[in-house]
C-alpha atoms as a PDB file:
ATOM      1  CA  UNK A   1      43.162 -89.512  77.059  1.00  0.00           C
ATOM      2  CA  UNK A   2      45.542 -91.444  79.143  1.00  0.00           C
ATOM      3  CA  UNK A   3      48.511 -90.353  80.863  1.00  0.00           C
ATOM      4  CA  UNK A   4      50.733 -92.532  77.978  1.00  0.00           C
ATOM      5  CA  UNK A   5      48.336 -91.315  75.144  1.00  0.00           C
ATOM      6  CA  UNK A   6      49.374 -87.336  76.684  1.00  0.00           C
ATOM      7  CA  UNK A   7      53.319 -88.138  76.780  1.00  0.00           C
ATOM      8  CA  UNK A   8      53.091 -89.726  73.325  1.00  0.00           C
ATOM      9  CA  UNK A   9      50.794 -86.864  72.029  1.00  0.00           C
ATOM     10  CA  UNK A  10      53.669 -84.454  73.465  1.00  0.00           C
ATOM     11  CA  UNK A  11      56.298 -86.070  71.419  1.00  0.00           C
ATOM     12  CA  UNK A  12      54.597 -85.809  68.283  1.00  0.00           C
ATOM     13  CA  UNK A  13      53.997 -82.058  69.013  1.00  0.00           C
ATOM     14  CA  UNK A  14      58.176 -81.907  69.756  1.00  0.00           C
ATOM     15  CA  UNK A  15      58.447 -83.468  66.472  1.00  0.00           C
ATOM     16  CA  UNK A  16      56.507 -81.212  64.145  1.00  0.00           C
ATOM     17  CA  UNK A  17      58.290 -78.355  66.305  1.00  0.00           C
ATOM     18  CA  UNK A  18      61.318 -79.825  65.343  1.00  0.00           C
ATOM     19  CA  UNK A  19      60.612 -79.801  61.675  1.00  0.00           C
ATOM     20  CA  UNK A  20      59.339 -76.160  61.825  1.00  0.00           C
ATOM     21  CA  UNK A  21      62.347 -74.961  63.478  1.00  0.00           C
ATOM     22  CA  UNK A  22      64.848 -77.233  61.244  1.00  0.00           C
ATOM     23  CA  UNK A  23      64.920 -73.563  58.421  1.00  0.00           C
ATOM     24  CA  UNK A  24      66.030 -71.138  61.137  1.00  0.00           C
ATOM     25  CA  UNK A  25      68.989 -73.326  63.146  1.00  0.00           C
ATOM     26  CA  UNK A  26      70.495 -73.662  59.354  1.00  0.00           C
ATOM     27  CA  UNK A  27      73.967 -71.755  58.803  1.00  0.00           C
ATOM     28  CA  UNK A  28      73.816 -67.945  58.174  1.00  0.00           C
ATOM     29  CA  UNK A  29      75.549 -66.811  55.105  1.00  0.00           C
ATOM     30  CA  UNK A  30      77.550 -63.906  55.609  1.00  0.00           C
ATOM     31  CA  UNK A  31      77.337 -62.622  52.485  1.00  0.00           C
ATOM     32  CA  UNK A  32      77.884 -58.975  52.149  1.00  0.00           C
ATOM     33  CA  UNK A  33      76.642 -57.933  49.051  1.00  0.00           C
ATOM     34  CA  UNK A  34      73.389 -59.479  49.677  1.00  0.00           C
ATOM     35  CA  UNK A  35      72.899 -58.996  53.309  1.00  0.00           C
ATOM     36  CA  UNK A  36      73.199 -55.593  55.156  1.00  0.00           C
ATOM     37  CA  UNK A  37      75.146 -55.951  59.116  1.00  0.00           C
ATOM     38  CA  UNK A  38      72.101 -55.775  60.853  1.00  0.00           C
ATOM     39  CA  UNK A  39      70.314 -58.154  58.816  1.00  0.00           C
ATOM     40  CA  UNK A  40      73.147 -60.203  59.649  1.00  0.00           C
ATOM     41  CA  UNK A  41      73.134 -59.557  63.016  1.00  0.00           C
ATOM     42  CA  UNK A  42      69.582 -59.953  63.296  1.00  0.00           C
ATOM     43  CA  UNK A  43      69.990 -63.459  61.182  1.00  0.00           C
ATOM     44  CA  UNK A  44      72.349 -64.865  63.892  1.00  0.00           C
ATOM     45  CA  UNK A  45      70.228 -63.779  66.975  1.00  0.00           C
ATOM     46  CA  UNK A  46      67.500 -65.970  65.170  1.00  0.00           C
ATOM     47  CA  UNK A  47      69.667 -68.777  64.362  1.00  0.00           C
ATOM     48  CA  UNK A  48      70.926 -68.164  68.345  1.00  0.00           C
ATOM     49  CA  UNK A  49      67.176 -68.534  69.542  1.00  0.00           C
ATOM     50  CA  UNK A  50      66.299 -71.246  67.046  1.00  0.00           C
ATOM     51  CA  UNK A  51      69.352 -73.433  68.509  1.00  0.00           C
ATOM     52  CA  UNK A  52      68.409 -72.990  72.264  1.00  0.00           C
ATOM     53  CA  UNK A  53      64.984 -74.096  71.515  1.00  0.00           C
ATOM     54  CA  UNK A  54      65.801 -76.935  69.642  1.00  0.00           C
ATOM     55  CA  UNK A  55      67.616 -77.882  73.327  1.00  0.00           C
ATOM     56  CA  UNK A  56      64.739 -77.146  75.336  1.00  0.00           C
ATOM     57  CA  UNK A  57      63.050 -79.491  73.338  1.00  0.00           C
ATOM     58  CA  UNK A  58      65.801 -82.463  73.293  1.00  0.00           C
ATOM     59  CA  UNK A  59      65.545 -81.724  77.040  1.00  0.00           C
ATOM     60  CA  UNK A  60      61.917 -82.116  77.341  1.00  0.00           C
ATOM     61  CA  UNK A  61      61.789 -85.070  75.307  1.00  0.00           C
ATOM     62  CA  UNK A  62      64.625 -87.017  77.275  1.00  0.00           C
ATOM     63  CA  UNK A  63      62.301 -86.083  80.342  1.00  0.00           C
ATOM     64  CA  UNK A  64      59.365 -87.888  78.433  1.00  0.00           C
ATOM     65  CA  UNK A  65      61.149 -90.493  77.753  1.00  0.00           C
ATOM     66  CA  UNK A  66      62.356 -91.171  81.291  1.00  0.00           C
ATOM     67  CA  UNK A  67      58.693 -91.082  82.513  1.00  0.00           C
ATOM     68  CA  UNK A  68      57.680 -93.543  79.591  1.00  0.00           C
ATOM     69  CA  UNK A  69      60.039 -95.977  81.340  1.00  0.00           C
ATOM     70  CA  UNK A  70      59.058 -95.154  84.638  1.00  0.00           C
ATOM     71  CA  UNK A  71      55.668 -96.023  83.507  1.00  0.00           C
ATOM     72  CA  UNK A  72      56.814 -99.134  82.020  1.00  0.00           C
ATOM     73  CA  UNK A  73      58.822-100.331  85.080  1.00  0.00           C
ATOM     74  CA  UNK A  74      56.016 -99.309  87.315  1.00  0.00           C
ATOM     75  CA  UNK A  75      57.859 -96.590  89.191  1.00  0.00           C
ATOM     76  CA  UNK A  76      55.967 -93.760  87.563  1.00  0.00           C
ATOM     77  CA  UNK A  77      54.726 -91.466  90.035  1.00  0.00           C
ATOM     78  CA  UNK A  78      57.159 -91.690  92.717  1.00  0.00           C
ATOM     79  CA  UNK A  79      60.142 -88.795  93.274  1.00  0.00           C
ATOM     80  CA  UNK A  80      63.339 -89.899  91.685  1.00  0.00           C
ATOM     81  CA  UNK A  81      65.004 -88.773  95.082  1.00  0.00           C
ATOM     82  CA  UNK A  82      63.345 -89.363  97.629  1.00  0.00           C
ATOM     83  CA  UNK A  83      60.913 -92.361  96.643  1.00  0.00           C
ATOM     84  CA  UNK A  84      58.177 -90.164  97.876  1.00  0.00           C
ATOM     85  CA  UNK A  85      54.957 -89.901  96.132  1.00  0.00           C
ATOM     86  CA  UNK A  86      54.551 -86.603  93.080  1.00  0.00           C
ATOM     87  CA  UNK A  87      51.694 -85.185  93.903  1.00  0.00           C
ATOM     88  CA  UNK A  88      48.855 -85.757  91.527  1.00  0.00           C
ATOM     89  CA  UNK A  89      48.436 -82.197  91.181  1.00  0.00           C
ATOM     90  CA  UNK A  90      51.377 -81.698  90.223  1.00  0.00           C
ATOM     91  CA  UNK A  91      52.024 -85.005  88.020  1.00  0.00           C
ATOM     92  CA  UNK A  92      48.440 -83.502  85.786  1.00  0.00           C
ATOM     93  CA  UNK A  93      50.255 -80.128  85.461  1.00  0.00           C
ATOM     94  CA  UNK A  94      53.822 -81.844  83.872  1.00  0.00           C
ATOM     95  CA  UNK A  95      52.989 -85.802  83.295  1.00  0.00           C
ATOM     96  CA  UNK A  96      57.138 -85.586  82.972  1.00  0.00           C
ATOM     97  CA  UNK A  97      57.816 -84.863  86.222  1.00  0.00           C
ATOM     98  CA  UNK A  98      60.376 -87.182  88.028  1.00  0.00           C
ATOM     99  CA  UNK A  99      60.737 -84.974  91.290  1.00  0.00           C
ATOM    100  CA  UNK A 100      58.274 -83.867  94.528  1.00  0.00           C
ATOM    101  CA  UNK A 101      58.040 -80.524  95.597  1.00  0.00           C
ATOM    102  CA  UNK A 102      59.816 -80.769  98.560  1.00  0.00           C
ATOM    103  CA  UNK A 103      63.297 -82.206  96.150  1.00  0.00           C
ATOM    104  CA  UNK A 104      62.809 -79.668  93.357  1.00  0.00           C
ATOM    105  CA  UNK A 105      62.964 -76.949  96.153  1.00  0.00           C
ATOM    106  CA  UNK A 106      65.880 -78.865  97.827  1.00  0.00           C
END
């Protein structure tokens, strides 16, 4: 599988994450009579959870897009910062990557 076949395979995973996450970001009714506090309670801590990981995925999808360009453009594999090489370790562990080591410590 190439590295374009792994970021595209990555989106499609975002995407049915997405769709399986859609039922719990939904509005919580507060209806009394048919929900007891803590079930309410507990009901907004999921929608709470649901929401932030609908964000880490809009995050890591931007990133995937950004290294889809920097594929296309022919700057893939280089740090955003410094212009320095990613190391290919580093580049198989998160194809997304736009920063070296020595910048994401920086």
């Amino acid at each position: 599988m190439t590295l374009t076949d792994r970021l595209h395979a990555r989106l499609k995973d975002l995407d049915a994450e997405d769709a399986a996450g859609q039922q719990g970001e939904k509005t919580v009714e507060l209806d009394q009579q048919a929900v007891g506090r803590l079930s309410r309670m507990d009901a907004l801590q999921y929608q709470a959870m649901a929401q932030a990981q609908a964000r880490r995925r809009a995050a890591e999808r931007q990133k995937i897009h950004a290294a889809l360009k920097r594929i296309d453009e022919g700057e893939y594999g280089y740090c955003t910062d410094c212009g320095e090489d990613i190391e290919p370790k580093r580049l198989s562990a998160d194809p997304a990557t736009a920063l070296c080591l020595d910048c994401l410590r920086g």
